[in-house]
Protein backbone atom coordinates (compact mmCIF):
# COMPACT_ATOMS: atom_id res chain seq x y z
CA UNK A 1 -41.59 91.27 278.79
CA UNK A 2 -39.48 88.20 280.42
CA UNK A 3 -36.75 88.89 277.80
CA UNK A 4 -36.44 92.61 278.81
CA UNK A 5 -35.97 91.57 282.45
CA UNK A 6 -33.14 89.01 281.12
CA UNK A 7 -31.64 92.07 279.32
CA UNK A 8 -31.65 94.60 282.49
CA UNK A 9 -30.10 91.17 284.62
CA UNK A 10 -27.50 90.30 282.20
CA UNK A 11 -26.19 93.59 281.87
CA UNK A 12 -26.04 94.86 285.36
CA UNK A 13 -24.19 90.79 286.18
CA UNK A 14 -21.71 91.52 283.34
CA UNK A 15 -21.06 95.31 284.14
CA UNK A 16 -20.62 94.12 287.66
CA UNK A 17 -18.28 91.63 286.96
CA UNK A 18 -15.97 93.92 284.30
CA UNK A 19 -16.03 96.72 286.86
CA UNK A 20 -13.75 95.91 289.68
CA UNK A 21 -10.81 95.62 286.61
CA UNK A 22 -11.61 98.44 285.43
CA UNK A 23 -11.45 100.16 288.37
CA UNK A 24 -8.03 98.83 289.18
CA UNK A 25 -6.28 101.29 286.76
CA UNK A 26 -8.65 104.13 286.99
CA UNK A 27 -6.90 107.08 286.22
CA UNK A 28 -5.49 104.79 283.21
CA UNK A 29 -9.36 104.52 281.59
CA UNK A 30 -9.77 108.12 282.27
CA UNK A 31 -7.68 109.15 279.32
CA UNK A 32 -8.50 106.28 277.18
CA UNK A 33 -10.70 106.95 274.23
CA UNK A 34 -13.48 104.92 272.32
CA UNK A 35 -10.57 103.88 269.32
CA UNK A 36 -8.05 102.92 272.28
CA UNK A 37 -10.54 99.57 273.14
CA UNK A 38 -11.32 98.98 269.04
CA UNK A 39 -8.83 96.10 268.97
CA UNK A 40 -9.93 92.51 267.90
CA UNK A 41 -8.52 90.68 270.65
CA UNK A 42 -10.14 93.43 273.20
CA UNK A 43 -13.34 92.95 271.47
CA UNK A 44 -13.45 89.18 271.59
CA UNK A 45 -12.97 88.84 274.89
CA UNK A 46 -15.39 91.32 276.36
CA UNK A 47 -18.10 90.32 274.10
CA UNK A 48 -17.28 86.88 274.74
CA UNK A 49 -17.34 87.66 278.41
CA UNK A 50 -20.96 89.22 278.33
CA UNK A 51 -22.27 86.58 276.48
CA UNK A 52 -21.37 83.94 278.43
CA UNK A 53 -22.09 85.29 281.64
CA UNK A 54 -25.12 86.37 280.09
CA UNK A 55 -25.98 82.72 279.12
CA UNK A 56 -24.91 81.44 282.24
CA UNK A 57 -27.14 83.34 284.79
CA UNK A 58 -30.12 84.09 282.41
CA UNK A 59 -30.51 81.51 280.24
CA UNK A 60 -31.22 80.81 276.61
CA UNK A 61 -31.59 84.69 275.49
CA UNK A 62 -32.56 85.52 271.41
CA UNK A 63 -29.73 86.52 269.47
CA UNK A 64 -31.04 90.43 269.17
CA UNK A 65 -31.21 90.11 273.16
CA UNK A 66 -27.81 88.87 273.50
CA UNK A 67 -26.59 92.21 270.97
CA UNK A 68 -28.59 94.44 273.12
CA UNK A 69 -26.93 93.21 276.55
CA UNK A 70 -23.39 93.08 274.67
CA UNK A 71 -24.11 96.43 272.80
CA UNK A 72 -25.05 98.67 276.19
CA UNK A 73 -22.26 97.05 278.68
CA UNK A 74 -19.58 97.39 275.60
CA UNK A 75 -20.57 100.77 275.41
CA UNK A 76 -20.69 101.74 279.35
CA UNK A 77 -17.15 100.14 279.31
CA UNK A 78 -15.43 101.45 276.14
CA UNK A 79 -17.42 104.58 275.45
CA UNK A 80 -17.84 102.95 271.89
CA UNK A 81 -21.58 103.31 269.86
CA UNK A 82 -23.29 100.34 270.30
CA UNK A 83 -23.78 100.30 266.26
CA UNK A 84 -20.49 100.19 265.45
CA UNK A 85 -19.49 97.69 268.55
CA UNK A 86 -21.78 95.07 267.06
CA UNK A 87 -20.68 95.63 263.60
CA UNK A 88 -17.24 95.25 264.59
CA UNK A 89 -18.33 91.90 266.21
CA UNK A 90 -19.94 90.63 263.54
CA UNK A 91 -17.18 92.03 260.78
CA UNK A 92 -14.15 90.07 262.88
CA UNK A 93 -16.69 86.82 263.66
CA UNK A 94 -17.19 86.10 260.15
CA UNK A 95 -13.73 86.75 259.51
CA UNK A 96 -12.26 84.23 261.68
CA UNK A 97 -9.76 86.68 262.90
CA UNK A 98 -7.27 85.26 265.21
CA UNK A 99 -7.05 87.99 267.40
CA UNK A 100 -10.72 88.20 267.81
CA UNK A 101 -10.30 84.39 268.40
CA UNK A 102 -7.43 84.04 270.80
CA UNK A 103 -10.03 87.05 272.99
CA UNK A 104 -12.94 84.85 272.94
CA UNK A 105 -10.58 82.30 274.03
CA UNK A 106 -9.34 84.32 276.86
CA UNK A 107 -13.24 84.85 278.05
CA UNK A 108 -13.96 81.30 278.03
CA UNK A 109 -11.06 80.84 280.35
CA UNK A 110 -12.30 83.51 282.64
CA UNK A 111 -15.93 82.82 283.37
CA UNK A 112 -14.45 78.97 284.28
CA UNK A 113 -11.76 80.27 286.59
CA UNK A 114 -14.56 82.76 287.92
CA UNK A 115 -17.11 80.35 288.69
CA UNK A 116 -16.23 76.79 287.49
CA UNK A 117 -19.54 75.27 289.82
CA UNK A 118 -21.97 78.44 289.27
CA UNK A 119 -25.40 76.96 288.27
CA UNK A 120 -28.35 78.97 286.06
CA UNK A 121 -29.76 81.77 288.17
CA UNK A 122 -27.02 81.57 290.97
CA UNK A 123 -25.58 85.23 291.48
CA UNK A 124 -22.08 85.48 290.64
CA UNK A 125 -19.75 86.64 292.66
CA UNK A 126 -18.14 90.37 292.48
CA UNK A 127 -14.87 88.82 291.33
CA UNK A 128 -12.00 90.23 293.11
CA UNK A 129 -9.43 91.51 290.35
CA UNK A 130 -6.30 90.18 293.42
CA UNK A 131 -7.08 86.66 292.01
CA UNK A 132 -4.21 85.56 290.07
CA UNK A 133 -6.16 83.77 287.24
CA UNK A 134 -8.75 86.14 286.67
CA UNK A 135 -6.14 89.14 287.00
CA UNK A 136 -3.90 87.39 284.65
CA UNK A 137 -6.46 86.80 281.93
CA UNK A 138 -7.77 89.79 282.14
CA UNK A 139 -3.85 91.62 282.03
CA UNK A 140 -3.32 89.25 278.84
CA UNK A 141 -6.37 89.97 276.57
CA UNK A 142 -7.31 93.29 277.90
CA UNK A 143 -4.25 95.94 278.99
CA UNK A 144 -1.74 94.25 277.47
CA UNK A 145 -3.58 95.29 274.28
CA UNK A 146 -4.42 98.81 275.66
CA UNK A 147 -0.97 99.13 276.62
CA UNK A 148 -0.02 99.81 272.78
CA UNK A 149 -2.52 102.60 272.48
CA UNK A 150 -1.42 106.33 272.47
CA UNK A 151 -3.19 107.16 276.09
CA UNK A 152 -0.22 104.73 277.20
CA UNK A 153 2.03 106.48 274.98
């Protein structure tokens, strides 16, 4: 029961926290598609990025708790199945690919510029996507790699 209230938390914190990018360029994620977002570095960043805010603000979570929070928020934000979202995560994990890597990367950098003193259970912050870091890392790992799919074409 406690874990299922962790779940509903850490994905309403993390889809609250993506949001305000995404809206930023809103006509832009209109005409992207599902296969527009299915790039490693794109993938290791947001899952990254709900993990550790997940983490963060709820605590220790199971592994198949962590999937279902990154599973439902990848989905809301990319529009891709939540099967095939965790195997991709799973598939470019074990394969060390640097892309993948260099996203994850990018996430870590983000939750510390978003919050660097946040404690367990403090609510975050609705970032604000005019600061510079935050902007920048999410420019660099997210729609800089969108920017090379066809809805940018």
């Amino acid at each position: 029961m406690f874990e299922l209230i962790k779940i509903r938390k850490a994905r309403r914190l993390a889809h609250a926290t993506i949001a305000p990018f995404l809206d930023r360029n809103l006509g832009v994620s209109e005409t992207l598609q599902a296969g527009d977002w299915l790039q490693p570095q794109i993938i290791g960043f947001l899952a990254t990025l709900v993990t550790l805010l997940a983490q963060r603000h709820c605590g220790p979570m199971r592994s198949h708790a962590l999937a279902a929070v990154q599973s439902k928020v990848l989905n809301a934000v990319t529009g891709i199945g939540p099967e095939l979202i965790g195997a991709e995560i799973c598939l470019l994990s074990s394969r060390e690919d640097p892309a993948f890597a260099t996203g994850a990367l990018g996430a870590v950098a983000f939750v510390e510029a978003l919050s660097p003193q946040s404690e367990l259970g403090e609510t975050e912050p609705t970032p604000v996507p005019a600061d510079g870091t935050l902007l920048r890392l999410w420019e660099e790992h997210v729609e800089h790699c969108l920017r090379r799919s066809p809805a940018f074409g």
